[in-house]
Protein backbone atom coordinates (compact mmCIF):
# COMPACT_ATOMS: atom_id res chain seq x y z
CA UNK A 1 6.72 -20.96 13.64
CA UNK A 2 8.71 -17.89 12.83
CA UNK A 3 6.04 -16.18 10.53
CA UNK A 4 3.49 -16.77 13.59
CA UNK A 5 5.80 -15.22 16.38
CA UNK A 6 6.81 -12.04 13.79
CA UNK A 7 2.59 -12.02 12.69
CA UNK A 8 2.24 -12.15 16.34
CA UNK A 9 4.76 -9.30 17.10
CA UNK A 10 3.10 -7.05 14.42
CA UNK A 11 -0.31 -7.22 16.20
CA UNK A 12 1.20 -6.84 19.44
CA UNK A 13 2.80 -3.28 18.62
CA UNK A 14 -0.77 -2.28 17.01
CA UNK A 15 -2.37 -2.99 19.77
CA UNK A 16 -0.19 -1.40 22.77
CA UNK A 17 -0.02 2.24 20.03
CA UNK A 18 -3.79 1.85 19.80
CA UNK A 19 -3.54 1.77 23.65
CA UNK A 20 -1.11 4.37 24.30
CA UNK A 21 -3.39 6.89 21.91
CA UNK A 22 -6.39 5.92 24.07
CA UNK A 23 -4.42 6.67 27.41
CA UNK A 24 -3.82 10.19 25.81
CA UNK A 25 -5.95 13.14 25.85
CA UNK A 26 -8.07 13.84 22.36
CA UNK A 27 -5.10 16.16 21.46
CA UNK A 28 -2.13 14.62 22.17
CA UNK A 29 -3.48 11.55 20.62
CA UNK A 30 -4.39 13.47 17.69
CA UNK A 31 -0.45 14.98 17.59
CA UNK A 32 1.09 11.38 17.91
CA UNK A 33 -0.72 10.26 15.47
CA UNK A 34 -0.06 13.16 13.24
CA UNK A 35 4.03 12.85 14.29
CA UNK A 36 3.76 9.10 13.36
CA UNK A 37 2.19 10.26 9.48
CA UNK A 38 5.06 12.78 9.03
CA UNK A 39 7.92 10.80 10.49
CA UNK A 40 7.13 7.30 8.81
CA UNK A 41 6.27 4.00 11.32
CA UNK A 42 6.91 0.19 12.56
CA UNK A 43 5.23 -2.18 10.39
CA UNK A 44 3.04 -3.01 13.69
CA UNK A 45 1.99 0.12 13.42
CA UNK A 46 1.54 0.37 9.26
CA UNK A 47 -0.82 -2.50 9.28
CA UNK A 48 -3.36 -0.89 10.95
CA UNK A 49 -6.52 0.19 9.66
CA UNK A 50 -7.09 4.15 9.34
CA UNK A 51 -10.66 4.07 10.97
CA UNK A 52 -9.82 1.89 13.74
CA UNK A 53 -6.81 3.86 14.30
CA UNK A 54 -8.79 7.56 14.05
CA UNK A 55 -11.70 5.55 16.60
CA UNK A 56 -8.69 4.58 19.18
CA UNK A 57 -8.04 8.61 19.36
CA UNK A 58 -10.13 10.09 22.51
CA UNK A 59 -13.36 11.92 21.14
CA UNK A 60 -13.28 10.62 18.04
CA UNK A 61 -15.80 8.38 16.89
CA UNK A 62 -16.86 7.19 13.43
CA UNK A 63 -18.57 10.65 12.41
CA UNK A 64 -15.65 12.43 13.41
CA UNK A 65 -13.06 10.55 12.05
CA UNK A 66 -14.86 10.17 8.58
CA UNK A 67 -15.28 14.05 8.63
CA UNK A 68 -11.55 14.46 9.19
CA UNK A 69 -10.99 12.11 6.13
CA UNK A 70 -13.18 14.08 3.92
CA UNK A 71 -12.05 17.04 4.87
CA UNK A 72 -8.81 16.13 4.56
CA UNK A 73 -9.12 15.34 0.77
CA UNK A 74 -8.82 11.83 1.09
CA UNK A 75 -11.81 9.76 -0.36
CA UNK A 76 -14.77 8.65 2.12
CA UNK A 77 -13.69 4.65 0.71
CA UNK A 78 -10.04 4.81 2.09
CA UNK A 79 -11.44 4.86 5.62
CA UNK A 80 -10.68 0.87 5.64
CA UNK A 81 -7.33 0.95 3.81
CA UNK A 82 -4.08 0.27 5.91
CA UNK A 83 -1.82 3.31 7.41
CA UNK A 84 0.95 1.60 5.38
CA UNK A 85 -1.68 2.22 2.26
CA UNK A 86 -1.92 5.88 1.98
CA UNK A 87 0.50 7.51 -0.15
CA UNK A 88 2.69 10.12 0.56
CA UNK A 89 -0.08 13.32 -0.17
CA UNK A 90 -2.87 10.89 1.83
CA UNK A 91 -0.51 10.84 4.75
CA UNK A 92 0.49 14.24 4.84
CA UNK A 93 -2.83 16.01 4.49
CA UNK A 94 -4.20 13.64 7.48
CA UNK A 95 -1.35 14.20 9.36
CA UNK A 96 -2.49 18.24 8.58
CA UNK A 97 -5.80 17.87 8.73
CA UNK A 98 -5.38 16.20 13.11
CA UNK A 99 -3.35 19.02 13.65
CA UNK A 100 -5.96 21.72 12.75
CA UNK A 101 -8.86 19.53 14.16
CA UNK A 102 -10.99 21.38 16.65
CA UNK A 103 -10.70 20.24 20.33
């Protein structure tokens, strides 16, 4: 029953910093997210995926989001890979790569 209330726990915080990106303008959300890269994050937060993630951001869709990836060096096939994933270079040139995006 533990593993279930903890599993349950770890979607829960996904979910409400999917939210709280959504409630944000395209920038900020693209600055928290960036913040969260540089700084390190919950486990609620590490399990999510890096395309549903870049999709909860305001304006950014799958085009965009899979531009930013490219762009920012990573390969097109790490779109599906877990925040918690992406090693140390991945997560610092995506946390570069929202900061210059264009609004």
């Amino acid at each position: 029953m533990k593993a279930l209330a903890r599993a349950n726990d770890v979607r829960l915080a996904g979910a409400r910093f999917k939210d709280e990106l959504r409630a944000m303008t395209g920038k900020e959300g693209r600055l928290l997210l960036a913040a969260w890269l540089d700084e390190g994050f919950s486990e609620g937060i590490g399990s999510l995926r890096l395309d549903e993630t870049l999709r909860a951001i305001r304006g950014m869709g799958s085009v965009k989001s899979s531009r930013l990836v490219v762009r920012s060096g990573i390969l097109p096939g790490r779109l599906r890979t877990r925040l918690r994933d992406l090693t140390a270079l991945e997560r610092a040139r995506l946390a570069m790569g929202l900061r210059r995006w264009p609004t």
